[in-house]
Protein backbone atom coordinates (compact mmCIF):
# COMPACT_ATOMS: atom_id res chain seq x y z
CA UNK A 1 -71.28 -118.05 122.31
CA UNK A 2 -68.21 -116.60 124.23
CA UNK A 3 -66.56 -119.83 124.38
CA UNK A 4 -66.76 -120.08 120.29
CA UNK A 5 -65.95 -116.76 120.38
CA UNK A 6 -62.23 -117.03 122.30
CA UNK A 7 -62.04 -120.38 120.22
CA UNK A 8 -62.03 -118.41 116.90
CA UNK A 9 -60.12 -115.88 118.36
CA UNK A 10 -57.19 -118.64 119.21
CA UNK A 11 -57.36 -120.28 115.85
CA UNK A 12 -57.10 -116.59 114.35
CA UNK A 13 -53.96 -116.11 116.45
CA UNK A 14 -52.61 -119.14 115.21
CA UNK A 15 -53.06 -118.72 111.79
CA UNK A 16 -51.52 -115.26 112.68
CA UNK A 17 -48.06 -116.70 113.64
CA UNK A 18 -48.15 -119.38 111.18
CA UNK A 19 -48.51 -116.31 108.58
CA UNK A 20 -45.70 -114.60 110.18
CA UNK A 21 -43.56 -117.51 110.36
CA UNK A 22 -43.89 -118.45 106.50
CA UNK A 23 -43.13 -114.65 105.97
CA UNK A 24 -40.24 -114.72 107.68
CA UNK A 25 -38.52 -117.26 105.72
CA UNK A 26 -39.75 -117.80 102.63
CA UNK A 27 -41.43 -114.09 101.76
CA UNK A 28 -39.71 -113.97 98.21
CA UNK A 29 -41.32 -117.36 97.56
CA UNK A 30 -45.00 -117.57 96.78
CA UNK A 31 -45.37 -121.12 96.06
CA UNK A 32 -43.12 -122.68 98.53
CA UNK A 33 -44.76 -120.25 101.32
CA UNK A 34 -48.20 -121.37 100.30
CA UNK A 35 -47.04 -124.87 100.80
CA UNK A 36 -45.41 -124.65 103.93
CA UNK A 37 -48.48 -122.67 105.42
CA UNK A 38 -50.47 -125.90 104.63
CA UNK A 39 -48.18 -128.10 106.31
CA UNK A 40 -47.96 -126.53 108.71
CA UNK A 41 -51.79 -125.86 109.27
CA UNK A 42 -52.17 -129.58 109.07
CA UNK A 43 -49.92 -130.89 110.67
CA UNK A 44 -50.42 -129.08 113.65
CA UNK A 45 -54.36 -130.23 113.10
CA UNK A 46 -52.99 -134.06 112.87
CA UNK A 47 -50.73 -133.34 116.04
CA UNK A 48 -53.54 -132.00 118.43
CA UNK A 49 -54.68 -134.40 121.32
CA UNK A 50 -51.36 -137.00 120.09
CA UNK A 51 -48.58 -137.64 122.58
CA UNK A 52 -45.79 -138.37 119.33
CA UNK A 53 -44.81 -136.42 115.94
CA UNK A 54 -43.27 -138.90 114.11
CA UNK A 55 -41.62 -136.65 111.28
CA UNK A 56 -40.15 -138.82 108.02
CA UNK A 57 -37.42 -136.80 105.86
CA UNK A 58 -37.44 -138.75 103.06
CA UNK A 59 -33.72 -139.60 101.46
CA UNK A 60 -32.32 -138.68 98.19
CA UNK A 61 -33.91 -134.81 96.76
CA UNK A 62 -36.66 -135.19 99.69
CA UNK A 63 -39.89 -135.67 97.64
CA UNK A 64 -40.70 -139.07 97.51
CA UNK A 65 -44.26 -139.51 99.11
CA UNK A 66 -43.82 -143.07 101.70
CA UNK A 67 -45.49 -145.02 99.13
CA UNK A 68 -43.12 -144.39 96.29
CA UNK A 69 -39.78 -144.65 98.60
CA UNK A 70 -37.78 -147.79 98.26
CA UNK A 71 -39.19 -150.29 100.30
CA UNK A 72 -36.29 -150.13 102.90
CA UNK A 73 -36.53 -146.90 103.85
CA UNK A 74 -40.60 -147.15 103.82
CA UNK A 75 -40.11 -150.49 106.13
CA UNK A 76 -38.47 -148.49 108.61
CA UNK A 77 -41.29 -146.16 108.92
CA UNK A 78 -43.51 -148.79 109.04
CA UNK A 79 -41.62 -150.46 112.06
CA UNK A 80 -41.02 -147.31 114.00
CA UNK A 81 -45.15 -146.72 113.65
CA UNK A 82 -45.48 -150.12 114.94
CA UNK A 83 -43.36 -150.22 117.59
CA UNK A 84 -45.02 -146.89 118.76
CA UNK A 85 -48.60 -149.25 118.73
CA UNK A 86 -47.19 -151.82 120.56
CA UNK A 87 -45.86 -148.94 122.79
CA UNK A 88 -49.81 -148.15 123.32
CA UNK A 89 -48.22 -144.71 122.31
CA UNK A 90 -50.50 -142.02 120.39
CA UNK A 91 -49.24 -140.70 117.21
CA UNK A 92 -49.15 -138.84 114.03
CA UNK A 93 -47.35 -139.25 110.94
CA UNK A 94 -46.09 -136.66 108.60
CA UNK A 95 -43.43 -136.00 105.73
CA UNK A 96 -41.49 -133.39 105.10
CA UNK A 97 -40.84 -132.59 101.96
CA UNK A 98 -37.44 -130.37 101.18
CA UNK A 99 -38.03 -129.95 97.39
CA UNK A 100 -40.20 -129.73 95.04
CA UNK A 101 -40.88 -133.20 92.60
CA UNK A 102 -40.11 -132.08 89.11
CA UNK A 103 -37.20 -131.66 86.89
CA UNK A 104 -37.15 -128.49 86.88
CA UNK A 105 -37.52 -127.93 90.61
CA UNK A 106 -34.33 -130.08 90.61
CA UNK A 107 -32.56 -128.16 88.62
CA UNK A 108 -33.47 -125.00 90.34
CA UNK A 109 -32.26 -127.26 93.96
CA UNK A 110 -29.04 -128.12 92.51
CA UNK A 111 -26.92 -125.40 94.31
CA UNK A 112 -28.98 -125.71 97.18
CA UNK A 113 -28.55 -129.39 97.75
CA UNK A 114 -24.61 -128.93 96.30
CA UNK A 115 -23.95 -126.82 99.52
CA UNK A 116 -26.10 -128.88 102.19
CA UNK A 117 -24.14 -131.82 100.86
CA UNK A 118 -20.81 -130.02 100.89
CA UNK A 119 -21.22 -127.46 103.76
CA UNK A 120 -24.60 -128.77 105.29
CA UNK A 121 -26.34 -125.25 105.14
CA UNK A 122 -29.66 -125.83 104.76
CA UNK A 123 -32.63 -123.18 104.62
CA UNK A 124 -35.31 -125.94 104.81
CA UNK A 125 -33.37 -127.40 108.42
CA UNK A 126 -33.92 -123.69 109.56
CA UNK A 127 -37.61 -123.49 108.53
CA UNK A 128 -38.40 -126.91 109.93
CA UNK A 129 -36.77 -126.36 113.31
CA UNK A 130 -38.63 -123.49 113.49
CA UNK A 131 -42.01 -125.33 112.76
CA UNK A 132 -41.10 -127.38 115.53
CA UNK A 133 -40.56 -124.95 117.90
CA UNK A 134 -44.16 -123.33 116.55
CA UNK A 135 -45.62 -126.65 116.99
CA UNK A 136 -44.59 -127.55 120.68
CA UNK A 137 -44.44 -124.23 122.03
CA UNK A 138 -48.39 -124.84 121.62
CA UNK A 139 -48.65 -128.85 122.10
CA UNK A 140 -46.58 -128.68 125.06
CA UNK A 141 -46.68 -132.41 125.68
CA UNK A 142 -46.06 -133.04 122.36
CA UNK A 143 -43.06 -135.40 121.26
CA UNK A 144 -41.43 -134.95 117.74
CA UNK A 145 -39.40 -137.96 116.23
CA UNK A 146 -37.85 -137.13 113.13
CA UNK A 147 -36.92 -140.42 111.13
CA UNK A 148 -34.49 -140.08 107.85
CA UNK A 149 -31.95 -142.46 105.44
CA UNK A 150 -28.86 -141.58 103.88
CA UNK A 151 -29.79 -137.63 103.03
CA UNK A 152 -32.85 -137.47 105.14
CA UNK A 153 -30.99 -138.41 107.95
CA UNK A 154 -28.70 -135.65 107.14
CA UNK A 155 -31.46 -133.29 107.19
CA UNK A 156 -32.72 -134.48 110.17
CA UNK A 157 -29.35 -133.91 111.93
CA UNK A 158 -28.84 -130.65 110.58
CA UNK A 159 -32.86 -129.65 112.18
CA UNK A 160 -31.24 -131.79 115.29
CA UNK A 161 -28.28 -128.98 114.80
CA UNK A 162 -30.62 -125.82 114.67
CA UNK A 163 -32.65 -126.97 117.55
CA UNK A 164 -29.41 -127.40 119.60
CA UNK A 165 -30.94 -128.62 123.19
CA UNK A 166 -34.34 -129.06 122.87
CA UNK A 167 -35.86 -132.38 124.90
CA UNK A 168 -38.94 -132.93 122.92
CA UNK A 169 -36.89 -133.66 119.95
CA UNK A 170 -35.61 -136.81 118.46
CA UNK A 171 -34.04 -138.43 116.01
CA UNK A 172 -33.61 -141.34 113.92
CA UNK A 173 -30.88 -141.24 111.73
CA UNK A 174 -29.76 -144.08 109.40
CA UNK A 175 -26.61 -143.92 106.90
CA UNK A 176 -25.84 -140.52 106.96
CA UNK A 177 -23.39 -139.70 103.70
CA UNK A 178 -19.69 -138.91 104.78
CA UNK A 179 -19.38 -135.47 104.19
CA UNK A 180 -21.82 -134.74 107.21
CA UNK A 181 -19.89 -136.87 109.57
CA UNK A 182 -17.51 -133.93 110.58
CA UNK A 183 -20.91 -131.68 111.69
CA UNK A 184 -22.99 -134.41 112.89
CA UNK A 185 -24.16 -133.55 116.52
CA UNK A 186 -25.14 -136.71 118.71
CA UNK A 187 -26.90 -136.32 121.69
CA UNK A 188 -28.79 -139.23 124.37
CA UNK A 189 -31.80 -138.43 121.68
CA UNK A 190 -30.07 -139.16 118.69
CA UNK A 191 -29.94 -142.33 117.08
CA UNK A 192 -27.62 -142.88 114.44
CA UNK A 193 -26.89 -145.94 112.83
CA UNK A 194 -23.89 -146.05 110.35
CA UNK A 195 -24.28 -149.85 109.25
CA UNK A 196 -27.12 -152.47 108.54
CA UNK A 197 -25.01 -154.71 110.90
CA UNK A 198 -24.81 -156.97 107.47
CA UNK A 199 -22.05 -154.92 105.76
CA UNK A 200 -20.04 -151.42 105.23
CA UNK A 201 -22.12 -148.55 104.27
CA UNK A 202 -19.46 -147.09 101.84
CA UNK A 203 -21.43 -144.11 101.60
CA UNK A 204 -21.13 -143.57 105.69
CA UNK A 205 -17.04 -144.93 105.57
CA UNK A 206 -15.94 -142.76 102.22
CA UNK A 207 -15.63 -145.65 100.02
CA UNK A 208 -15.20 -143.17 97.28
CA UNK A 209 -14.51 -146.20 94.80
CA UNK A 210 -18.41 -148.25 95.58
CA UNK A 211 -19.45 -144.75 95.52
CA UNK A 212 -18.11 -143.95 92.24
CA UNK A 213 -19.18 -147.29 91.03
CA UNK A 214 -22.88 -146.82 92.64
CA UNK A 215 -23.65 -143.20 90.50
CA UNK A 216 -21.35 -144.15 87.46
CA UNK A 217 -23.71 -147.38 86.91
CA UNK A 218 -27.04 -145.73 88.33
CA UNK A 219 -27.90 -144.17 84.02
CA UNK A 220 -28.03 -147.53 82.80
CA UNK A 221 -30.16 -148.92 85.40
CA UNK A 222 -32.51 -145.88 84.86
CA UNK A 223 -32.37 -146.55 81.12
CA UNK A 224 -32.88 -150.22 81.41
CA UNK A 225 -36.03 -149.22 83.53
CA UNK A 226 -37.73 -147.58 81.42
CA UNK A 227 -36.75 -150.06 78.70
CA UNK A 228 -38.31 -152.86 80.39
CA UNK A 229 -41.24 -150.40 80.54
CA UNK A 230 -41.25 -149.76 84.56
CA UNK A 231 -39.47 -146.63 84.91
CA UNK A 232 -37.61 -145.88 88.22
CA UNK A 233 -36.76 -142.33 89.90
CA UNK A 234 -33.32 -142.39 88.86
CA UNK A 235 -32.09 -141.92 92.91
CA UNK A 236 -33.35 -145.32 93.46
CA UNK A 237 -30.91 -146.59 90.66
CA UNK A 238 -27.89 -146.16 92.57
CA UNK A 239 -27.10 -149.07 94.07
CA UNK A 240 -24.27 -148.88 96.67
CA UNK A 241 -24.40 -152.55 98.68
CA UNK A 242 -24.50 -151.93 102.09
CA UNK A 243 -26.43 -148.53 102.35
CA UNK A 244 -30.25 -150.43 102.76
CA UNK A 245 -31.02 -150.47 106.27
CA UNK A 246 -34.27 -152.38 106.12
CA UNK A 247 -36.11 -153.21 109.24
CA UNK A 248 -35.72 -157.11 108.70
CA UNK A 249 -31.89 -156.59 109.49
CA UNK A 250 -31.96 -157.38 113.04
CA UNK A 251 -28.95 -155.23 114.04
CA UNK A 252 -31.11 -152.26 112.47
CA UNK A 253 -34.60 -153.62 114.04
CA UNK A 254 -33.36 -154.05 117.71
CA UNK A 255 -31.41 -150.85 117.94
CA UNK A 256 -34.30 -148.92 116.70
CA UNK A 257 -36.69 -150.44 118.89
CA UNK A 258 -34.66 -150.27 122.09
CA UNK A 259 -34.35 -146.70 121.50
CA UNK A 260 -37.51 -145.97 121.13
CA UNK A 261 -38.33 -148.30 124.38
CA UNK A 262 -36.04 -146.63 126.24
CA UNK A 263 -36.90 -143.04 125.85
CA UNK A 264 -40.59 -143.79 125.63
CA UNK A 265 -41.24 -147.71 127.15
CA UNK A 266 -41.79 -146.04 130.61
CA UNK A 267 -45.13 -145.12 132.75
CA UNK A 268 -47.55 -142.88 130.96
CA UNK A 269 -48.29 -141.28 134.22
């Protein structure tokens, strides 16, 4: 009975600071406080008795679920997971989602993401680094990887950023747009990778003009998509050649994987 007893005590303490925590930074916002609270709850539940976080920051607003990401960025996932198997490493997966996935929660983003792009402030960096130190000030052995494309990798590097030297965090960061280059922080557990090893990423190398070209054309793709009766989010309608870093590129595969072997290929002892 006394062993339940301190057991429900714990998880009450927990619940406790994860209460706080959600107060602290998102009290004047019922809904996204409520949500975080969850993920947080779970995640730590999915985390418990795992030696790896694997953390995916999805790219363009941050609210594609993995199945519904291009298949690129979802192949990535899928080869850090299985690299982490062949590894014989335990983990969890989770996403982290940095808006909300309507049209209206757009629209209500749109300064918010205008200034992370611009100046890279970011509330939702702040609130996730802060998660993670929640979540391995009580896992101790715990590992986080955080994986993100194009603006989830600039998310990722901004949490990186907030963190500032904390060794159970890493990061996989693939095609980061250019105006983060000037604040990106790269440590020995960071990877970034600026270019499938096929072509330029114009979006990493300010190739304003493929840029320009990539959102200019991106309406009439979106139109034609729904014309030809399979409508696509309209973020996966820009297409700027060169930023797809899909795990069959071998540049991208072996750089991945030797990172991840040499940070976590070692003993287990």
């Amino acid at each position: 009975m006394k062993g339940q007893l301190d057991m429900a005590s714990d998880e009450a303490a927990l619940q406790g600071e994860i209460d706080h925590l959600a107060l602290e930074y998102l009290a004047s916002d019922d809904r996204r406080r409520t949500q975080f609270v969850s993920w947080l709850q779970n995640t730590l539940s999915q985390a418990r008795g795992k030696e790896f976080l694997l953390i995916h920051n999805p790219g363009g607003w941050g609210n594609a679920v993995l199945k519904d990401c291009l298949d690129w960025e979802r192949s990535i996932v899928t080869g850090v997971t299985s690299t982490m198997d062949e590894l014989k490493r335990t983990w969890a997966l989770v996403q982290y989602f940095r808006s909300g996935n309507s049209f209206w929660r757009h629209m209500r983003d749109v300064r918010k993401e205008t200034l992370f792009f611009f100046k890279g402030e970011s509330l939702q960096a702040r609130i996730l680094a802060a998660a993670l130190g929640f979540l391995t000030g009580h896992l101790r052995d715990l590992k986080v990887i955080l994986i993100g494309a194009s603006q989830g990798a600039a998310f990722s590097n901004a949490v990186m950023r907030e963190l500032d030297d904390f060794p159970q965090v890493y990061s996989i960061e693939l095609g980061i747009f250019f105006p983060h280059m000037k604040r990106r922080v790269i440590t020995e557990r960071t990877l970034a990778i600026d270019s499938n090893g096929l072509m330029s990423d114009p979006m990493c190398n300010r190739d304003l003009w493929k840029g320009f070209k990539a959102y200019v054309t991106a309406p009439y793709r979106w139109a034609e998509s729904r014309l030809r009766g399979r409508p696509e989010k309209f973020t996966y309608c820009i297409n700027a050649p060169g930023h797809d870093y899909s795990w069959e590129y071998p540049e991208v595969r072996q750089r991945i994987v030797d990172f991840l072997e040499a940070n976590f290929g070692g003993s287990r002892g």
